[in-house]
Protein backbone atom coordinates (compact mmCIF):
# COMPACT_ATOMS: atom_id res chain seq x y z
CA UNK A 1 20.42 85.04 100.75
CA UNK A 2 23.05 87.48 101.57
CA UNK A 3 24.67 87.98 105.08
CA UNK A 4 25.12 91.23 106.48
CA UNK A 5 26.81 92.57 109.90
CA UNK A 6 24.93 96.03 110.81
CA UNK A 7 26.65 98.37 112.77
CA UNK A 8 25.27 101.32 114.13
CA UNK A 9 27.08 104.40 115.15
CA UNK A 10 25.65 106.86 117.39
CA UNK A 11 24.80 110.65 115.84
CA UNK A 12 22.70 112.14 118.51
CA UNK A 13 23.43 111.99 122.83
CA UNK A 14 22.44 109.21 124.84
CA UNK A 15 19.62 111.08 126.38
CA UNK A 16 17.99 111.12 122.89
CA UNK A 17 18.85 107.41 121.86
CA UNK A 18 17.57 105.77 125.43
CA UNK A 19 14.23 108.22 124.72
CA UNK A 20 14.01 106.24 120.94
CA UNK A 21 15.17 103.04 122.16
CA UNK A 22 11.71 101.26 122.67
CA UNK A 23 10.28 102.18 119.18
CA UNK A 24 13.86 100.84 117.87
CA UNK A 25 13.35 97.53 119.50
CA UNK A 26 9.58 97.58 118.04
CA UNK A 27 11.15 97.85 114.89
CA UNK A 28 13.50 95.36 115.25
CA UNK A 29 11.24 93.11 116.77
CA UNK A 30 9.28 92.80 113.00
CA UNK A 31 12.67 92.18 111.18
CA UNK A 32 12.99 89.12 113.88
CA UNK A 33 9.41 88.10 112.91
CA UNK A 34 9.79 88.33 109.23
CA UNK A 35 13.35 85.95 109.91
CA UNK A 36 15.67 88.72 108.86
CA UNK A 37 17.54 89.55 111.82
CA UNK A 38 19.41 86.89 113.78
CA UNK A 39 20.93 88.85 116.76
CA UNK A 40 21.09 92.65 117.68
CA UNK A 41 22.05 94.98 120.87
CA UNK A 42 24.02 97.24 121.31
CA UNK A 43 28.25 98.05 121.68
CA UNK A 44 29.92 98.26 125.11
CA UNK A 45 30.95 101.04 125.39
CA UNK A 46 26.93 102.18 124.17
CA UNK A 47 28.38 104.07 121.24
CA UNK A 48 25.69 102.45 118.73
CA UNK A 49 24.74 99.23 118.58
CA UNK A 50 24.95 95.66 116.34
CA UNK A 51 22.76 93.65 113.96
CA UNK A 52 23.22 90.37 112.27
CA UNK A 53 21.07 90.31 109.30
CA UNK A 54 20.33 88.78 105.90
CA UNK A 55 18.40 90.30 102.95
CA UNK A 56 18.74 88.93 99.09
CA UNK A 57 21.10 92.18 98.99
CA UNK A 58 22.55 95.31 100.55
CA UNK A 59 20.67 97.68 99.16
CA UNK A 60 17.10 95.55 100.35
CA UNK A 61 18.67 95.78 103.66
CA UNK A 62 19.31 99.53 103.92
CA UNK A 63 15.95 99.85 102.23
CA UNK A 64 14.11 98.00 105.15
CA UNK A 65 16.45 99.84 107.76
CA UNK A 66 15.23 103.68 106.07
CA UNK A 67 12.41 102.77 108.74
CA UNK A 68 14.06 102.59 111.95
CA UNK A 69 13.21 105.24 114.49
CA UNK A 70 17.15 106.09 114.63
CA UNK A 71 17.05 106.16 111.27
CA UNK A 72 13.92 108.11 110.63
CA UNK A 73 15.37 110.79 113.80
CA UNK A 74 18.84 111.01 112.74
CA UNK A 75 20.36 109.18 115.64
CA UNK A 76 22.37 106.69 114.33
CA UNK A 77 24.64 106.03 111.21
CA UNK A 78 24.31 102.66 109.47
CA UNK A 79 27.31 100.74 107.75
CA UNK A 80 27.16 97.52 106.35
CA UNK A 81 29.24 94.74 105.96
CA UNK A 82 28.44 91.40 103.81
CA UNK A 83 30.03 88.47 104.56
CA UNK A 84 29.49 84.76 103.48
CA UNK A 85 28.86 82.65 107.00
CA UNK A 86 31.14 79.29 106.04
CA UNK A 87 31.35 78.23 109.61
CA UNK A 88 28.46 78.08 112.43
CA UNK A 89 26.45 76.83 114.75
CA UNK A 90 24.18 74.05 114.07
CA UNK A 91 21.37 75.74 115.57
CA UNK A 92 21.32 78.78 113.18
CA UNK A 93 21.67 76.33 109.99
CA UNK A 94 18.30 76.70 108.80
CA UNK A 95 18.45 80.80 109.32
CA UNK A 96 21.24 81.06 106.92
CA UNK A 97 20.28 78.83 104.75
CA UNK A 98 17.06 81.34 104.05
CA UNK A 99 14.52 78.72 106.04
């Protein structure tokens, strides 16, 4: 498994994101089910928001993402970056290990 730090930049006003927000979280909520999100919310200021992810690869990632409502409206811009998780928590051990 590959390890992946989402961030999402805001395209559209805040009016429109806090009217998409619940189906978002929806969305989200079957990436937590399926174990491929870890952590998510969003930045302070609220100019987008944050996910902690892992996929077997980038492009599986963005694939899965094509379906979020911000996605799917144009209201936010997604950049990913992969990184290898050498140090953690003890707790999260079996999530990056793909268990």
């Amino acid at each position: 498994m590959k390890h992946f730090i989402v961030e999402l930049v805001y395209r559209a006003p805040i009016e429109k994101v806090n009217e998409i927000v619940g189906a978002h979280r929806e969305f989200l909520q079957k990436g937590y089910d399926e174990g491929i999100f870890l952590a998510s919310g969003p930045q302070v200021p609220k100019i987008g928001g944050v996910i902690i992810a892992r996929s077997e690869s980038m492009e599986k990632l963005a694939l899965y993402l094509q379906n979020d409502p911000y996605q799917l409206n144009n209201i936010a811009h997604y950049q990913y970056i992969e990184f290898n998780p050498v140090k953690s928590q003890s707790f999260i051990s079996d999530w990056i290990e793909g268990k």
